[in-house]
Protein backbone atom coordinates (compact mmCIF):
# COMPACT_ATOMS: atom_id res chain seq x y z
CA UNK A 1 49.01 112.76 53.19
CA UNK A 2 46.30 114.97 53.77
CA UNK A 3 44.74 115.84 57.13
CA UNK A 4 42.35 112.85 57.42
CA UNK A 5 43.51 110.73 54.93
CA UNK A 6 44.96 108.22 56.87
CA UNK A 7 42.39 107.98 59.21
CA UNK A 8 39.64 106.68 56.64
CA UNK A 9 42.79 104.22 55.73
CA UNK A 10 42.63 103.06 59.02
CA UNK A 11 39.00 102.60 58.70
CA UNK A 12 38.88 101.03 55.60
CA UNK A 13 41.87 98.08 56.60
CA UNK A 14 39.74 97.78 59.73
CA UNK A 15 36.75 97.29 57.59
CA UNK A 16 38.48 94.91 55.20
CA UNK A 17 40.19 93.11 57.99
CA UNK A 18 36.85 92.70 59.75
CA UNK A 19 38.69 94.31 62.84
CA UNK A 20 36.18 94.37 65.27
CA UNK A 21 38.24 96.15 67.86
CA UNK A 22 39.13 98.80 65.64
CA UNK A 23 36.02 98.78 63.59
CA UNK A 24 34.87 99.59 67.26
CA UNK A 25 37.73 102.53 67.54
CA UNK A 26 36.33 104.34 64.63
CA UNK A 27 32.87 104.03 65.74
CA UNK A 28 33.62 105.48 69.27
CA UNK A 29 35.28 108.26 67.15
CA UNK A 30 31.95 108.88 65.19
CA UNK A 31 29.78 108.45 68.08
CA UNK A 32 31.28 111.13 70.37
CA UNK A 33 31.57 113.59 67.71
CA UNK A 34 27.78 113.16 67.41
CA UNK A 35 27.04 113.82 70.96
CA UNK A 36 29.54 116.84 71.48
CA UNK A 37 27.51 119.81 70.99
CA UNK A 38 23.75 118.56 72.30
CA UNK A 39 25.55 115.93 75.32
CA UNK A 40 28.69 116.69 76.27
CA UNK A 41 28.91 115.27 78.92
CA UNK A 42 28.18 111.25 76.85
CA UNK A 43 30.47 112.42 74.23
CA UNK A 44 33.21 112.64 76.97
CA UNK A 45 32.66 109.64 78.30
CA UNK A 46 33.31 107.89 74.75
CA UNK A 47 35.93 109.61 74.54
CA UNK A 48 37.74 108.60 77.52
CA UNK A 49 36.66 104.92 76.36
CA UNK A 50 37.92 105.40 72.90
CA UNK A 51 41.74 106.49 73.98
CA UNK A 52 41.35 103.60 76.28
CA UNK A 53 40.88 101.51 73.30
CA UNK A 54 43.06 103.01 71.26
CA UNK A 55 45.63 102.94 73.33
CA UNK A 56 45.43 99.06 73.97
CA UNK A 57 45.19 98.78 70.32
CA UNK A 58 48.38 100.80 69.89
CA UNK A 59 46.70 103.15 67.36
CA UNK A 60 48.70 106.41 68.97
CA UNK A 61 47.50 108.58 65.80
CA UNK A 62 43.84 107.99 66.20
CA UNK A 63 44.26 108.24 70.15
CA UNK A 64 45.58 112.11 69.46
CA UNK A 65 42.63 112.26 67.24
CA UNK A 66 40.75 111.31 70.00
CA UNK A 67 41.90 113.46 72.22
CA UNK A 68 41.77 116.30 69.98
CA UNK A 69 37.64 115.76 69.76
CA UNK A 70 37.60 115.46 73.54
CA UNK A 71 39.54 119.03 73.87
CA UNK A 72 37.27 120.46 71.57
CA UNK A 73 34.45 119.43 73.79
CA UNK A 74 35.89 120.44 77.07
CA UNK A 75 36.96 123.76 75.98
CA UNK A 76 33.78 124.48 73.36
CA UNK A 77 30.66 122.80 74.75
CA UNK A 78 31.76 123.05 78.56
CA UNK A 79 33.81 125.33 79.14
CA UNK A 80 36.13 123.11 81.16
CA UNK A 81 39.59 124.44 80.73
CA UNK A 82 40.93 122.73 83.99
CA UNK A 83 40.13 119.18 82.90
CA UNK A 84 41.11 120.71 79.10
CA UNK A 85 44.15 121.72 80.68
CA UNK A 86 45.38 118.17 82.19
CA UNK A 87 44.15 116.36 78.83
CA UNK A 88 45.81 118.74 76.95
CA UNK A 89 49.64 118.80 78.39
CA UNK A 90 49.25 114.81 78.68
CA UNK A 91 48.74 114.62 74.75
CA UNK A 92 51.32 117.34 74.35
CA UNK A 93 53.99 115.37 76.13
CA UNK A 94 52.73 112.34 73.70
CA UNK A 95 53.19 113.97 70.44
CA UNK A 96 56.99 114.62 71.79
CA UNK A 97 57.44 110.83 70.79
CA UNK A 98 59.01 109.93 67.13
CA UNK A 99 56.47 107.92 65.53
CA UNK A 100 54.09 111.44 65.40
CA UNK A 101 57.01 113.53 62.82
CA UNK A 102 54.86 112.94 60.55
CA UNK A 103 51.09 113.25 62.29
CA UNK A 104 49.28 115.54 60.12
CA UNK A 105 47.49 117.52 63.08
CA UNK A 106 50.45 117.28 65.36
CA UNK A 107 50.15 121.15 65.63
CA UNK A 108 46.35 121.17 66.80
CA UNK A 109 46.72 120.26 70.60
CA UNK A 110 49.94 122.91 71.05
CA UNK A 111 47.30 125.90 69.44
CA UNK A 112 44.75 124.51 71.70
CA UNK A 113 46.75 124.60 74.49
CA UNK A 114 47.79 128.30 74.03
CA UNK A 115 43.26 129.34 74.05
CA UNK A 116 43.36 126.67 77.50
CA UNK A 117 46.34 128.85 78.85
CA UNK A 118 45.11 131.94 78.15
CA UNK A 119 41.43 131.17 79.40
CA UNK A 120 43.22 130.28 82.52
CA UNK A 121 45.63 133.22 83.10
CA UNK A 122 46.83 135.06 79.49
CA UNK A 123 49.10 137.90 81.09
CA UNK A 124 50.66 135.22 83.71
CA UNK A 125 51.67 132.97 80.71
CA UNK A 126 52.23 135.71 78.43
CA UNK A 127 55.91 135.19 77.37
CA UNK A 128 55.72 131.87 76.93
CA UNK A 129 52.31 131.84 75.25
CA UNK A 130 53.69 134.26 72.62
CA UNK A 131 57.01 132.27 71.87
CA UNK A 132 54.20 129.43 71.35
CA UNK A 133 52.60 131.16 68.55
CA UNK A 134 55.79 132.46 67.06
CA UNK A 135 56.74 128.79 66.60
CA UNK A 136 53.21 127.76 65.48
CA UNK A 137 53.39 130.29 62.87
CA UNK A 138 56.22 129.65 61.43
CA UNK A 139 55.71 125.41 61.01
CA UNK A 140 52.31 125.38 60.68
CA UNK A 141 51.69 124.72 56.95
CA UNK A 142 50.19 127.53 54.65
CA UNK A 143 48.26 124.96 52.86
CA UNK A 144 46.43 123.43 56.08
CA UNK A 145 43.79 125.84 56.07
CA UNK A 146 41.96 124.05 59.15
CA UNK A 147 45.09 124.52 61.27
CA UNK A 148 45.67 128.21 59.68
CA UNK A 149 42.10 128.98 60.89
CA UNK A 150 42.54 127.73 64.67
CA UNK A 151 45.86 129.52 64.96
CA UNK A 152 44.85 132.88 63.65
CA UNK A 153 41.33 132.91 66.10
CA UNK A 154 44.20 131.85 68.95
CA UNK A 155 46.56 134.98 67.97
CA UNK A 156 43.20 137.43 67.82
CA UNK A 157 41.99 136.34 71.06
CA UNK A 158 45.37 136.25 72.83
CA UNK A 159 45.90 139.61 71.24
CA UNK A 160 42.41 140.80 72.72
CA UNK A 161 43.02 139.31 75.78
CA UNK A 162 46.41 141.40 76.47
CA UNK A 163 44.42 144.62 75.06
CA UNK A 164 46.31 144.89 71.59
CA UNK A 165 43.84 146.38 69.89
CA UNK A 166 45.37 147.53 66.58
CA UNK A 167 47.21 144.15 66.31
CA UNK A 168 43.79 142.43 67.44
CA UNK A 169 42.37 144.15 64.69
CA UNK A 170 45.10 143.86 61.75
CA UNK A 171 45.12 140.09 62.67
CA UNK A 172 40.82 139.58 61.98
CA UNK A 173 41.42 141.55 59.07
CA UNK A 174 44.40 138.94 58.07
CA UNK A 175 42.05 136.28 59.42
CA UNK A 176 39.09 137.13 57.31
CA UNK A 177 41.07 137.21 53.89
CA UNK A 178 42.29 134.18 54.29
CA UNK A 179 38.66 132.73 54.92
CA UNK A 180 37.85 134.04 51.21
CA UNK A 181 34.49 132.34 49.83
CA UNK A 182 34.43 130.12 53.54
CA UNK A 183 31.32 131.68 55.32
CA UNK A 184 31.26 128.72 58.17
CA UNK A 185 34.90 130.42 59.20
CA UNK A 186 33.99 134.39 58.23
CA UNK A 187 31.25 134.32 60.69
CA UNK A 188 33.62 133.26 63.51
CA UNK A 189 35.65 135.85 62.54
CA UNK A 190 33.59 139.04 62.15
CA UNK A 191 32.08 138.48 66.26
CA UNK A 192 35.83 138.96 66.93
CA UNK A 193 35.96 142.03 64.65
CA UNK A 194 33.01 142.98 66.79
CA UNK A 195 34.88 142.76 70.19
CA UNK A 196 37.52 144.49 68.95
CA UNK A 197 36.02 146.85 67.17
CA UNK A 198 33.57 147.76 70.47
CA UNK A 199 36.72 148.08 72.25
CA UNK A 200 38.48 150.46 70.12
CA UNK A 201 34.75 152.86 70.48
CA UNK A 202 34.23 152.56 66.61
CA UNK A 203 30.47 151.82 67.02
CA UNK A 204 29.78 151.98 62.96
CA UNK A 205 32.36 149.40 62.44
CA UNK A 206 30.81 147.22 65.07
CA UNK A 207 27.49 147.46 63.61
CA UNK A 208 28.82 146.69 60.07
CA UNK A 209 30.79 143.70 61.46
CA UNK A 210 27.97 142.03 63.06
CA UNK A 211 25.11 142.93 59.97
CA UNK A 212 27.94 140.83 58.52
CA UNK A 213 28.02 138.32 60.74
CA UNK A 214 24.30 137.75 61.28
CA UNK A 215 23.70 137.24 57.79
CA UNK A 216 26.53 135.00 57.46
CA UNK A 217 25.33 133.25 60.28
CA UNK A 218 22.16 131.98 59.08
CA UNK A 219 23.30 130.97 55.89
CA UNK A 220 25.33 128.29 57.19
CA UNK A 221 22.87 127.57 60.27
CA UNK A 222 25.57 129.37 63.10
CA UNK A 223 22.83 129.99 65.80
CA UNK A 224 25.42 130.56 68.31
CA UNK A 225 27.25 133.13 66.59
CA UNK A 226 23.60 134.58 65.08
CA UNK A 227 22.68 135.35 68.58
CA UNK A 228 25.82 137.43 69.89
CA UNK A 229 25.38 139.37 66.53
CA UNK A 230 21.96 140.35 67.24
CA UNK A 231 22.53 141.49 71.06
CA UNK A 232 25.32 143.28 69.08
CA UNK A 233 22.49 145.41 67.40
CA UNK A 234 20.53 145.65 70.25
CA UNK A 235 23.01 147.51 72.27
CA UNK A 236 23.77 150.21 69.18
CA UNK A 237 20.05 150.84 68.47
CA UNK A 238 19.66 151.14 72.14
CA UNK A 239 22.74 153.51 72.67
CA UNK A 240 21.66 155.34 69.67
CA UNK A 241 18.20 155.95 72.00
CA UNK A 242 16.23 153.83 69.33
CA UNK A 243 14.25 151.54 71.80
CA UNK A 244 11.86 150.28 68.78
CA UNK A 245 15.10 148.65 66.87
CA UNK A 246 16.48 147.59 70.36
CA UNK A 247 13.76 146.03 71.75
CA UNK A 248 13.35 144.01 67.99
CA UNK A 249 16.65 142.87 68.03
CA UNK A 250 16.91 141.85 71.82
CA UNK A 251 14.07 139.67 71.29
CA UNK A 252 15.48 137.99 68.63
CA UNK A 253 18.57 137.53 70.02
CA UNK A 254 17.08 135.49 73.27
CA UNK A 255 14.99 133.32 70.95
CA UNK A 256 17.90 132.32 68.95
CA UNK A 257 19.73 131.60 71.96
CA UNK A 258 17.05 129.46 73.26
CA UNK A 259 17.80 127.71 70.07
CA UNK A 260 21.48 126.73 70.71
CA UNK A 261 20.56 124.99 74.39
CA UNK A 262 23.31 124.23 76.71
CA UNK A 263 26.52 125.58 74.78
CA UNK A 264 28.53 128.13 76.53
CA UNK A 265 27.96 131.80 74.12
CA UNK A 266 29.57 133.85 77.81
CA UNK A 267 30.47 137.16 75.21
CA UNK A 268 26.55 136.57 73.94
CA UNK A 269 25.86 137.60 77.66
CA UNK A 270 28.30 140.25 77.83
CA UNK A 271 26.68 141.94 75.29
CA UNK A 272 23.16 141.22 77.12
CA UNK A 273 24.62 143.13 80.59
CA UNK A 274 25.65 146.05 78.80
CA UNK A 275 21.87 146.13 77.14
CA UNK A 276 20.30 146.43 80.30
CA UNK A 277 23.25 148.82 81.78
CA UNK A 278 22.30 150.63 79.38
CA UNK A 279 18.33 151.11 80.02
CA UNK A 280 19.19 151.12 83.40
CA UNK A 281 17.62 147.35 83.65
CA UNK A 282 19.77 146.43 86.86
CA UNK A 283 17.52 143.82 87.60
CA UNK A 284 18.10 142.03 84.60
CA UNK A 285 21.81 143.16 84.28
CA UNK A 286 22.06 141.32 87.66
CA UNK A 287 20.61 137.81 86.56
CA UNK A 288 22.98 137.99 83.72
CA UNK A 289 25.72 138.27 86.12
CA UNK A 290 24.56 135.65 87.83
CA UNK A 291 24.05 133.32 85.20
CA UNK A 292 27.45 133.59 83.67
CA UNK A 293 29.15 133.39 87.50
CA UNK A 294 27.39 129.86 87.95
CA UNK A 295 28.51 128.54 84.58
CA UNK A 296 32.00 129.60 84.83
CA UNK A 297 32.42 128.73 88.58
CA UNK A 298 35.00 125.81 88.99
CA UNK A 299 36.29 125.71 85.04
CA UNK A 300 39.88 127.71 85.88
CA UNK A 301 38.50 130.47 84.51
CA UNK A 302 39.13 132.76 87.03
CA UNK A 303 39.87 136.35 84.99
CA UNK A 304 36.62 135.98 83.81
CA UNK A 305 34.81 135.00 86.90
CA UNK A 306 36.42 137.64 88.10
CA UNK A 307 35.37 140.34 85.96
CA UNK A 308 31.82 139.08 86.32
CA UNK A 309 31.51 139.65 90.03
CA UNK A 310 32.58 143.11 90.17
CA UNK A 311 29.99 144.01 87.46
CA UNK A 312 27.63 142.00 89.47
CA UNK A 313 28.67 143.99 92.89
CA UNK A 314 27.74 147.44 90.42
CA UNK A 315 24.61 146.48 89.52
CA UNK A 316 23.29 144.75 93.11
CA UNK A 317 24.87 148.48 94.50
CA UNK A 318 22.30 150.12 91.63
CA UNK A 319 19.68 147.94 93.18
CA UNK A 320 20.39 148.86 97.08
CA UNK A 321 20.87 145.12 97.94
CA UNK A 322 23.68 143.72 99.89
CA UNK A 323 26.97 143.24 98.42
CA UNK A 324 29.15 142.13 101.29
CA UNK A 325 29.03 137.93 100.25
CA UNK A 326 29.86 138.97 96.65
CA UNK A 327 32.83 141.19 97.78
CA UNK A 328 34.19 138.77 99.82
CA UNK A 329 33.58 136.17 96.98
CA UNK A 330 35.95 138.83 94.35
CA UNK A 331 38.17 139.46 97.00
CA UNK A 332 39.11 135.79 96.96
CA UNK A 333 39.85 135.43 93.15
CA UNK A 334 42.32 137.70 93.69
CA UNK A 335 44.82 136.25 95.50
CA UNK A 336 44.16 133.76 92.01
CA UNK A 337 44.99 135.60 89.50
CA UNK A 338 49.17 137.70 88.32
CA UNK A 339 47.44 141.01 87.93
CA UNK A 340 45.58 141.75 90.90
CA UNK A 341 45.75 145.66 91.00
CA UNK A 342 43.15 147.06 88.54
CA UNK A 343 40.81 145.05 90.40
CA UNK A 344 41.76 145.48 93.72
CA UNK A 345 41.54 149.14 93.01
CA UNK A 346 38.06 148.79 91.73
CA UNK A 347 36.90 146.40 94.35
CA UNK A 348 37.96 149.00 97.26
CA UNK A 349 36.50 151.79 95.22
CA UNK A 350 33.08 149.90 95.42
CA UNK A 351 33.45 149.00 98.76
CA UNK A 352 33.72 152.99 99.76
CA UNK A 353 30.64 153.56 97.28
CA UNK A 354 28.31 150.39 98.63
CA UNK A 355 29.64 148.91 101.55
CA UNK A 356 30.26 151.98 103.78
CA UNK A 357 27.83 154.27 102.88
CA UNK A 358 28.01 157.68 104.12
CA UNK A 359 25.72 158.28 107.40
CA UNK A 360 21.86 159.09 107.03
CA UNK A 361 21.12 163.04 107.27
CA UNK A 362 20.72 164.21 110.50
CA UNK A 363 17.31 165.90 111.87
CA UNK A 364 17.30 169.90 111.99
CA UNK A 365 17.92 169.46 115.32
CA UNK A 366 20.47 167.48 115.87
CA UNK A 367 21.62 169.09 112.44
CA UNK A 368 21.54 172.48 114.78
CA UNK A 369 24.14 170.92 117.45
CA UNK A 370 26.29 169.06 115.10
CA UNK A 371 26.96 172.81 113.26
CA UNK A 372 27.61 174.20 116.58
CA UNK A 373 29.80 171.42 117.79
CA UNK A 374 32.24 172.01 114.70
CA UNK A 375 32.54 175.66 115.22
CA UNK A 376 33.26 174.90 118.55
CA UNK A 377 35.82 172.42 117.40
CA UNK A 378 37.24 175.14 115.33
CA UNK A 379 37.95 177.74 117.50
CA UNK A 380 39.43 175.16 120.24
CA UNK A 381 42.05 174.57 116.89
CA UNK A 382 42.26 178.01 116.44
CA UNK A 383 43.15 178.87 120.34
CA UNK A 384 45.40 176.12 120.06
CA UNK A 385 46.83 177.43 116.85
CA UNK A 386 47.68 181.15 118.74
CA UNK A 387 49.23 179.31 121.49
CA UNK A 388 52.15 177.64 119.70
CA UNK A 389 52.16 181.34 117.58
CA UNK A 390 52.47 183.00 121.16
């Protein structure tokens, strides 16, 4: 039985039956897919009314269904990974039950749960994320190409995420064969060729990823995905010091993203910071910061909130404004988080640099007796010195 095949079964007896509570079911279904991506917030509510229904109906198969949309929206159009993180074990410890053996998508909610864990806290969950994939990728069928998909963009990012670049970038290159003639899932996969390819410095390769990707991306209408490849080309024509290209593609890039409203694109702005670090824009760099701190505020996501307040501490330190609130605010993700170090070390470097600044020069005056008071100081060390020498 294929992926969906049972579920239009289900349909159809309820339709032939004239079922209206599970004619109902399938129409929650329908209707809360249609509201994910432009009202998220409606499409969860239908959600939570549909596994309500389903689960009074007894219909366990399309409840995991169910819940599998409502993940999708949590972790995709809101960025919730806390809520998708209590949905997500709850369904989990469902599918443990017999009558799902033979659920065709009973591997979609584990994969998901590995991209919720490793939103949350990758290097904290590390081993256990890692034996999670090794079993994924050894039952998950090679014929269920939907499944292959989400588990391959899981390894990649998980891969990324622990800074395994050359296996990050053998396993897009894996990824995007097995896509073949599928441009809706190529174009996901050349913005992660991007990242890694950004990260490993090989700026031609990132270039040639996201040409790639942007014309991929408008053939099968991926404005999301069109956007983050267009910043992409901003920031190489502006590192390559060509400001015509770079200002061309950076206005492109924010009208497409106007396009794609309220869905969360947080590398999209990544690439937007580094524009303006670039040009020296701190202003700008700054209300990027900002922007991605209040959407990511409260999700569990607390790496990446992380990460975004020190950058935003460097560029209100570029500007000479305060940075004391937004210190305190990093400092406090820390005790959050199993790696604290790199950032601790970087927090109390910028603390040196911005919040104790060194004094103001003095006036040639003062100047005058402040020289004279050290060499004063120096030969009372010295005298000292030939007494204990005496």
């Amino acid at each position: 039985m294929s992926d969906w095949e049972w579920f239009h079964e289900v349909r159809q007896k309820a339709y032939q039956a004239k079922d209206t509570q599970r004619i109902r079911l399938i129409d929650l279904y329908y209707e809360g897919q249609g509201f994910s991506e432009k009202e998220p917030d409606r499409a969860i509510a239908i959600y939570e009314q549909a596994h309500a229904l389903a689960e009074q109906l007894g219909e366990g198969w399309v409840m995991l269904a169910i819940d599998e949309r409502h993940l999708r929206t949590l972790m995709y159009e809101k960025a919730n990974y806390l809520g998708a993180l209590d949905l997500a074990v709850r369904a989990t410890v469902e599918l443990r039950k017999p009558v799902y053996r033979r659920y065709p998508r009973r591997f979609m909610i584990p994969i998901y749960l590995v991209q919720i864990y490793r939103a949350l806290d990758a290097r904290q969950y590390a081993s256990d994320l890692k034996a999670l994939l090794d079993y994924l990728i050894v039952e998950v069928p090679e014929d269920d190409k939907e499944t292959q998909y989400e588990l391959h963009s899981k390894r990649i990012l998980f891969a990324m995420t622990m800074e395994e670049w050359d296996n990050a970038l053998e396993l897009g290159l894996r990824y995007l064969a097995l896509c073949g003639e599928d441009m809706a899932e190529a174009v996901r996969v050349y913005v992660l060729l991007c990242r890694v390819a950004s990260n490993r410095r090989e700026w031609k390769s990132v270039e040639e990823w996201a040409q790639a990707g942007a014309e991929g991306a408008r053939q099968v209408n991926r404005m999301d995905i069109l956007c983050e490849c267009q910043a992409w080309l901003a920031f190489l024509a502006r590192r390559d010091n060509n400001e015509a290209d770079a200002k061309r593609y950076y206005e492109e890039a924010i009208a497409t993203a106007k396009s794609v409203g309220e869905r969360p694109i947080f590398f999209y702005y990544n690439i937007l910071a580094s524009f303006h670090v670039n040009g020296e824009e701190w202003e700008k760099a700054s209300l990027v910061r900002q922007h991605q701190i209040e959407h990511v505020g409260g999700t569990g996501q607390v790496m990446d909130e992380l990460y975004y307040r020190v950058e935003h501490i460097k560029a209100l330190g570029k500007l000479g404004q305060p940075i004391a609130e937004e210190h305190r605010a990093a400092r406090d993700l820390l005790g959050q988080v199993s790696n604290p170090a790199p950032y601790d070390t970087e927090l109390a470097d910028l603390e040196k640099q911005y919040l104790s600044p060194p004094s103001p020069p003095l006036p040639p005056a003062a100047q005058a007796v402040s020289d004279g008071l050290e060499q004063v100081k120096k030969q009372v060390v010295r005298w000292i010195a030939g007494l204990f020498k005496g």
